[in-house]
C-alpha atoms as a PDB file:
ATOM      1  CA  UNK A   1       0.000   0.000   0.000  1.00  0.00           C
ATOM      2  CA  UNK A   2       0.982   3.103  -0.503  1.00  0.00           C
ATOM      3  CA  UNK A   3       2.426   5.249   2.389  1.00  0.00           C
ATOM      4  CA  UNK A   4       1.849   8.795   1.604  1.00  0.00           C
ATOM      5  CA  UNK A   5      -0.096  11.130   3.534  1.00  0.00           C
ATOM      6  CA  UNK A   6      -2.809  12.853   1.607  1.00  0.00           C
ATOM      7  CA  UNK A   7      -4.027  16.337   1.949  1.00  0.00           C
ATOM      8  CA  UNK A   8      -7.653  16.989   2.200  1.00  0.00           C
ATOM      9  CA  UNK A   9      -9.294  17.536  -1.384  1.00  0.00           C
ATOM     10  CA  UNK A  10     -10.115  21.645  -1.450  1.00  0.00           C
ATOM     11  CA  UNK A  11     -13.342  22.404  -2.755  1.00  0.00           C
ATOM     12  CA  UNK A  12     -12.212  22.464  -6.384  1.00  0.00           C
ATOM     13  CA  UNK A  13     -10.845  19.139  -6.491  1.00  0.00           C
ATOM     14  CA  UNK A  14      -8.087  18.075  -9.204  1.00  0.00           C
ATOM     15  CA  UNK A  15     -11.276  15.741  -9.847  1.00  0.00           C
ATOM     16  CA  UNK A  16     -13.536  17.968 -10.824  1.00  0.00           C
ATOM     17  CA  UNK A  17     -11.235  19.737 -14.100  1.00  0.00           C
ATOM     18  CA  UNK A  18     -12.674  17.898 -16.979  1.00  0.00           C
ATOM     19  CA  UNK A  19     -10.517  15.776 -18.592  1.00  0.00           C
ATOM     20  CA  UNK A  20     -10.528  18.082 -22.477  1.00  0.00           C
ATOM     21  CA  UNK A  21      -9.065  20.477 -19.750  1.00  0.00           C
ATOM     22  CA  UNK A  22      -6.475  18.743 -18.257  1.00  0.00           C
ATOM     23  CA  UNK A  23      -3.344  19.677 -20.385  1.00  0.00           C
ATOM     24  CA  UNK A  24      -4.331  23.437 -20.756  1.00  0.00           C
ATOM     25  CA  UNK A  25      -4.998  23.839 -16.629  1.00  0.00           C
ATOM     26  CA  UNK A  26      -2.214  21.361 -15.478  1.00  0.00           C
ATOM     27  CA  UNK A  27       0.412  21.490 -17.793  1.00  0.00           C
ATOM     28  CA  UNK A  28       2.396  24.273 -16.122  1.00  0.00           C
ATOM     29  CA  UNK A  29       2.237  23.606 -12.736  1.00  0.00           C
ATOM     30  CA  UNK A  30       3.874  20.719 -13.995  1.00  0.00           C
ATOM     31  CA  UNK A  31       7.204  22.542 -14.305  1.00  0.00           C
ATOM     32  CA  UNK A  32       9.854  22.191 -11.787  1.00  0.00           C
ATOM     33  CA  UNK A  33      11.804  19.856  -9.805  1.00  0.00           C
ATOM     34  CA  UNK A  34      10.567  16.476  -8.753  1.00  0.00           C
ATOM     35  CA  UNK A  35      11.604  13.418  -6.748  1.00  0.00           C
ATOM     36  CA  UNK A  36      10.641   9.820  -8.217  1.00  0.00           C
ATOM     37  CA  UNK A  37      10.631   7.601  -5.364  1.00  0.00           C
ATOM     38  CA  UNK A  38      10.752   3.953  -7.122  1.00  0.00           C
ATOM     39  CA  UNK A  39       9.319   1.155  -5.672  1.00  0.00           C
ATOM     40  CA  UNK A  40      10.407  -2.654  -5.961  1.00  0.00           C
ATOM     41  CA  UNK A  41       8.872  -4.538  -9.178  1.00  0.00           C
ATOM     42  CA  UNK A  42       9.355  -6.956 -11.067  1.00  0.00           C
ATOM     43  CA  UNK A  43      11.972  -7.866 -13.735  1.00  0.00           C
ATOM     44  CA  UNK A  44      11.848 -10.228 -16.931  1.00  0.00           C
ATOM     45  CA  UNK A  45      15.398 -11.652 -18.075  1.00  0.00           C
ATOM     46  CA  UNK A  46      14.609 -13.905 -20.778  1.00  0.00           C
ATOM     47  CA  UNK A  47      12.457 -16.567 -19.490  1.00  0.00           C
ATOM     48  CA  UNK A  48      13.359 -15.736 -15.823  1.00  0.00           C
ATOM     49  CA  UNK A  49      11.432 -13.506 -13.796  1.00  0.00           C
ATOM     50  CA  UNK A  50      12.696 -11.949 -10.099  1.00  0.00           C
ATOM     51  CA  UNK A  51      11.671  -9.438  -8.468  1.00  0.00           C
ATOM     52  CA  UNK A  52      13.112  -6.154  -8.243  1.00  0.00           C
ATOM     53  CA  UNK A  53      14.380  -4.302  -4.824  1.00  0.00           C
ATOM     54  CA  UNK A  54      13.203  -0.488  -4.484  1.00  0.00           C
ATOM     55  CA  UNK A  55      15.789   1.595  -6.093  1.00  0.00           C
ATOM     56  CA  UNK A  56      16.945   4.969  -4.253  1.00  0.00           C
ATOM     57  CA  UNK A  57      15.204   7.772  -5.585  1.00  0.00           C
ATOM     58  CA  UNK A  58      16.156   9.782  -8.529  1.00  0.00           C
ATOM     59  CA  UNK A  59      15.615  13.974  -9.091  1.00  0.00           C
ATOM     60  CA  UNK A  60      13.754  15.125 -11.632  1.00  0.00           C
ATOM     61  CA  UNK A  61      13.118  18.183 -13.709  1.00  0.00           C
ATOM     62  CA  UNK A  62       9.784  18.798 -15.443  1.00  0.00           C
ATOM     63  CA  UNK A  63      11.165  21.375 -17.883  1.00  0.00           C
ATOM     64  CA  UNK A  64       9.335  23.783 -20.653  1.00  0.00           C
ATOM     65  CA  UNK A  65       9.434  21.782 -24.101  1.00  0.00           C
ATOM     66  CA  UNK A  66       8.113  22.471 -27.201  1.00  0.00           C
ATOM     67  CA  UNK A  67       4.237  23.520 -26.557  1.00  0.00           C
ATOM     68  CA  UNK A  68       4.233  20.723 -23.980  1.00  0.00           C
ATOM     69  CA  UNK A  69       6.653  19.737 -21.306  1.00  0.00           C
ATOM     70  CA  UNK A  70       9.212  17.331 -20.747  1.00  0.00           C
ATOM     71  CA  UNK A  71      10.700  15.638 -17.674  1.00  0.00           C
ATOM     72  CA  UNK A  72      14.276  15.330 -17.387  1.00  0.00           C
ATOM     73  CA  UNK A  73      15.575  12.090 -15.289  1.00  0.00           C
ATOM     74  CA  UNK A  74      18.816  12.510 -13.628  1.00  0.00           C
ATOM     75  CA  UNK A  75      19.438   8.595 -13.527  1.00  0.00           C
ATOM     76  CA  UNK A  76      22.794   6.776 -13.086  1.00  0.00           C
ATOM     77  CA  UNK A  77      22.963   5.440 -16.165  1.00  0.00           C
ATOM     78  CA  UNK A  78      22.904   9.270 -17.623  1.00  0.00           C
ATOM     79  CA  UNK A  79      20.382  11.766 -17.764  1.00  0.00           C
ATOM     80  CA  UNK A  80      17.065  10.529 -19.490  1.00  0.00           C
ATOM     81  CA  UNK A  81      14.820  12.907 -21.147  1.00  0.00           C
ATOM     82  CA  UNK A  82      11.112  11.560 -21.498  1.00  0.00           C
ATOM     83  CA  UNK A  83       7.841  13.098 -23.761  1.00  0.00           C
ATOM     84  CA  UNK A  84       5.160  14.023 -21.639  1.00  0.00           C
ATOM     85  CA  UNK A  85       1.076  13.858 -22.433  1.00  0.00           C
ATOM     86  CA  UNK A  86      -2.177  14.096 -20.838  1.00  0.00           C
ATOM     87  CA  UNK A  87      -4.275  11.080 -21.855  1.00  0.00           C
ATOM     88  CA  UNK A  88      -8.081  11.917 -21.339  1.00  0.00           C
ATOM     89  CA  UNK A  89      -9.074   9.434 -23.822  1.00  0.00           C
ATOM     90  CA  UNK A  90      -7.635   6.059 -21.921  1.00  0.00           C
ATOM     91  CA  UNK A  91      -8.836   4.277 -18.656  1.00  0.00           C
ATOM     92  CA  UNK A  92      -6.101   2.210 -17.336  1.00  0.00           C
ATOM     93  CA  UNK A  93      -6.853  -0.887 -15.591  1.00  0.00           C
ATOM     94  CA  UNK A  94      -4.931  -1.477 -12.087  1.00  0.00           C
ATOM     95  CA  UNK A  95      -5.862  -5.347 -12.736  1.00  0.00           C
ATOM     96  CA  UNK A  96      -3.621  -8.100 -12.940  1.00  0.00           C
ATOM     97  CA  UNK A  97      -4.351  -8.462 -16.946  1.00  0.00           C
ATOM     98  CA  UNK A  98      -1.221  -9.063 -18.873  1.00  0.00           C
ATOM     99  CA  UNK A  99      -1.773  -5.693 -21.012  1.00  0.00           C
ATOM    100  CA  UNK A 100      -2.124  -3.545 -17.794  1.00  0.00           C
ATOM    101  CA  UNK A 101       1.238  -1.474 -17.379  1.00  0.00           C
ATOM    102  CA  UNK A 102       0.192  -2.193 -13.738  1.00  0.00           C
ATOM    103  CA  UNK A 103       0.090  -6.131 -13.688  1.00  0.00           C
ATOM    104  CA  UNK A 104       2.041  -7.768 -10.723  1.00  0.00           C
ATOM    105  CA  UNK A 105       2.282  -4.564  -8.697  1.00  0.00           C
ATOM    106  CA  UNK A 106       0.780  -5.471  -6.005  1.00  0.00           C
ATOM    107  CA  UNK A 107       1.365  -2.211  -4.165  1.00  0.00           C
ATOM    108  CA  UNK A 108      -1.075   0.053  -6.331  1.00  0.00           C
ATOM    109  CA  UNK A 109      -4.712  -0.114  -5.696  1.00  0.00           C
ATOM    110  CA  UNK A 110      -7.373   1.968  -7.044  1.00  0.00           C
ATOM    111  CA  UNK A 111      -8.466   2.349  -3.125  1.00  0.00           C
ATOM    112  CA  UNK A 112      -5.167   3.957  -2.324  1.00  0.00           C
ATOM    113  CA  UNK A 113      -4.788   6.009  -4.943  1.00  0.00           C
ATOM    114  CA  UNK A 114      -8.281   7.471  -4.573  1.00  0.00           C
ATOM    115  CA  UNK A 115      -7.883   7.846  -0.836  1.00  0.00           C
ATOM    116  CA  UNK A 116      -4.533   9.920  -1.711  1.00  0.00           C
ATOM    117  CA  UNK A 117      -6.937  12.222  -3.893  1.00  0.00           C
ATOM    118  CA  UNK A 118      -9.502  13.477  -1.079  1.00  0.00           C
ATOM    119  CA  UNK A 119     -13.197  12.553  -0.739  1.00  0.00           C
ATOM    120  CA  UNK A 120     -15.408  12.490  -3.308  1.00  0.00           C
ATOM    121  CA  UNK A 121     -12.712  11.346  -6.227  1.00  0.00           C
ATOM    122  CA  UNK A 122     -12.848   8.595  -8.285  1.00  0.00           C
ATOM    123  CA  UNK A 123      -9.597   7.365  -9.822  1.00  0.00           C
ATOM    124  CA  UNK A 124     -11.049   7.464 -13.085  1.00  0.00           C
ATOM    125  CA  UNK A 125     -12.046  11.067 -12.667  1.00  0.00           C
ATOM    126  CA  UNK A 126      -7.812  11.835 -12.076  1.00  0.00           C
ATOM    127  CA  UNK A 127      -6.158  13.143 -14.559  1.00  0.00           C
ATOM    128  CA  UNK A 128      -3.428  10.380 -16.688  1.00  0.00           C
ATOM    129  CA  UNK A 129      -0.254  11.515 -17.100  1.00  0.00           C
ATOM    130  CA  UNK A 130       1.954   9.629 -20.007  1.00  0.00           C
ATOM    131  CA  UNK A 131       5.935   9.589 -20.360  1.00  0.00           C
ATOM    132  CA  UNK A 132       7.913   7.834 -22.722  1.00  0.00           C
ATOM    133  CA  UNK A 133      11.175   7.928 -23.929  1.00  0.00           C
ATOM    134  CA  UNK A 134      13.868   5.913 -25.760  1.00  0.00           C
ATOM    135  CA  UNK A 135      17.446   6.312 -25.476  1.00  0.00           C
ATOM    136  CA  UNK A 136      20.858   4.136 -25.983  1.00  0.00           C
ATOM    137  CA  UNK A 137      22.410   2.768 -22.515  1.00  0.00           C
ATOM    138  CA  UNK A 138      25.603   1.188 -23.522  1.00  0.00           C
ATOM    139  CA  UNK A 139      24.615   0.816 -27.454  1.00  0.00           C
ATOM    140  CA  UNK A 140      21.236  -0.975 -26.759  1.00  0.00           C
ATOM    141  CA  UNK A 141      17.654   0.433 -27.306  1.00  0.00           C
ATOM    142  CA  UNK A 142      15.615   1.766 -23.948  1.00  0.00           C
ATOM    143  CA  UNK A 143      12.094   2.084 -24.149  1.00  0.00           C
ATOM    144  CA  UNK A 144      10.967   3.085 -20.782  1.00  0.00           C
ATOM    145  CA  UNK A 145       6.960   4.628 -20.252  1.00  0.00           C
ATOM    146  CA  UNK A 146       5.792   5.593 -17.146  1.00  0.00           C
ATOM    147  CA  UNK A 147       1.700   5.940 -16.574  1.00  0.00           C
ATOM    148  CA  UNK A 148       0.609   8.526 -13.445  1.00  0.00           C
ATOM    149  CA  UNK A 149      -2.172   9.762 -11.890  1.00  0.00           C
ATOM    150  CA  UNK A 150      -1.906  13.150 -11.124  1.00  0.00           C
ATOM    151  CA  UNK A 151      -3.368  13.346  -6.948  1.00  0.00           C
ATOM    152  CA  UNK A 152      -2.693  16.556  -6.902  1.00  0.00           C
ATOM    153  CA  UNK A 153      -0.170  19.153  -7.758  1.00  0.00           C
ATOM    154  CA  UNK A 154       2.198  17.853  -5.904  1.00  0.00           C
ATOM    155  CA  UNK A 155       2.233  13.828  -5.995  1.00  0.00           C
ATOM    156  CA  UNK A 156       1.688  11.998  -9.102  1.00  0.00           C
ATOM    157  CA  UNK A 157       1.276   8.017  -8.989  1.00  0.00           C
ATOM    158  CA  UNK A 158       1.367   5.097 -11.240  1.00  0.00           C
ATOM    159  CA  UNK A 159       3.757   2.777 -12.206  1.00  0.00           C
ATOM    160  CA  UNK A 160       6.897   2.943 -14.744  1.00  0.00           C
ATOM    161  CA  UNK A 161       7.816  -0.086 -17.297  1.00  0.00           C
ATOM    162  CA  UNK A 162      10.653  -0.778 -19.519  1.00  0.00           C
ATOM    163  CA  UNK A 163      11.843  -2.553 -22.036  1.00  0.00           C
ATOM    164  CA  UNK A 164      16.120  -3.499 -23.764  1.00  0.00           C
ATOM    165  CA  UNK A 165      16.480  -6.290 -26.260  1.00  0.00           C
ATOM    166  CA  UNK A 166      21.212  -6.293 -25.077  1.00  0.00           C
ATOM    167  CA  UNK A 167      22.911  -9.385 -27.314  1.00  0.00           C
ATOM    168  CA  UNK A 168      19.174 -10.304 -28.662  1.00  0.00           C
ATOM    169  CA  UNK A 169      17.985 -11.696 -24.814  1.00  0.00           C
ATOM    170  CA  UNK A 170      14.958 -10.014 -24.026  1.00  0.00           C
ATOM    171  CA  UNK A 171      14.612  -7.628 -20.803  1.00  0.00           C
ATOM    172  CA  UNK A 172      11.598  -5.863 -19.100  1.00  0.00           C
ATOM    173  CA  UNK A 173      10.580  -4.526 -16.001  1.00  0.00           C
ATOM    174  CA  UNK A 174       7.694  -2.821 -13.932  1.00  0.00           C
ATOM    175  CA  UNK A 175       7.460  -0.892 -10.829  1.00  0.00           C
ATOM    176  CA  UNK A 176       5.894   1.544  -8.969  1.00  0.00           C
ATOM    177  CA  UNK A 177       6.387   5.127  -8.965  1.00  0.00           C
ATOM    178  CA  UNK A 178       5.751   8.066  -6.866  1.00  0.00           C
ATOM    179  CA  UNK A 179       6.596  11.514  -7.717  1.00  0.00           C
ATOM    180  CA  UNK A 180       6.589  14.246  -5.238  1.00  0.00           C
ATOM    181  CA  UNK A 181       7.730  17.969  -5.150  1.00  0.00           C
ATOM    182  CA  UNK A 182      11.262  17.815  -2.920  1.00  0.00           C
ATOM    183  CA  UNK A 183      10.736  18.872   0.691  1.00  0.00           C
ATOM    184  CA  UNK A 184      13.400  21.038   2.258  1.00  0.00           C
ATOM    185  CA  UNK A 185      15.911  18.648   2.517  1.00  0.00           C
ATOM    186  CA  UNK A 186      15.766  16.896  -0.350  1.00  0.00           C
ATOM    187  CA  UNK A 187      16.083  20.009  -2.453  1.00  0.00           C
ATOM    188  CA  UNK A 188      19.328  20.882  -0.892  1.00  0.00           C
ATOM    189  CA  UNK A 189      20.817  17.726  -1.256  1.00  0.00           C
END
């Protein structure tokens, strides 16, 4: 479960912006620096599956780009820059089902997520943030998405996935993923 503490939902709920909306009133406030806290998941080596440990958390920058925005991971294997949409248009499905980006994460509920977002908020009523990017990590293809809800201005949660073919043996993995704005501390460090 997840282990946030949520704020109380202010009259105008993040809920209530209709989705049609949701790039032109959210984009923005998109913009600055974030901290994605990444939970343990699980990993696909070929035929063998294990699960993954929690990772330490990475900074982010949401940054200006194009007529949209763009968030800049500052990861250890070098900085990766992902695409970033508002997707009004799909419901994604927390289930177990193979062709949910949220299968075998046990940690994410619908329950949680829409206890994060106040009273009165359905998780199908949050607004879907997409990111995806592609990139070269020691000359093999990355394809990594991540899929959030966005709680409120200042958490966004969902799960990430990705995806390297290195010497032809096929690689994948899922986990969860919290973003939050840095608190005092972790914007000095």
């Amino acid at each position: 479960a997840l282990s946030l503490i949520a704020a109380p939902a202010a009259a105008d709920s993040i809920c209530d912006i209709p989705p049609h909306r949701w790039e032109a009133e959210l984009r923005d406030g998109l913009v600055g620096p974030w901290i994605v806290d990444n939970g343990p998941g699980i990993g696909k080596f070929g035929t063998i599956v294990r699960q993954l440990p929690q990772e330490p958390d990475q900074k982010a920058d949401i940054l200006p780009h194009d007529e949209s925005v763009g968030m800049l991971l500052h990861s250890p294997e070098g900085p990766l820059m992902y695409d970033i949409s508002f997707v009004p248009d799909e419901r994604w499905n927390l289930s177990s089902a193979t062709d949910s980006p949220f299968a075998d994460l046990e940690q994410l509920n619908s329950a949680d997520i829409g206890f994060l977002a106040g009273d009165g908020c359905n998780i199908d009523d949050l607004p879907r943030v997409l990111m995806e990017a592609e990139a070269m990590i020691d000359g093999t293809r990355l394809e990594a998405t991540i899929h959030l809800f966005m709680v409120n201005e200042e958490i966004l949660v969902g799960a990430g996935a990705w995806i390297m073919l290195p010497d032809g043996v096929h690689m994948e993995g899922r986990r969860p993923i919290t973003m939050h704005r840095p608190s005092g501390t972790e914007a000095q460090q």
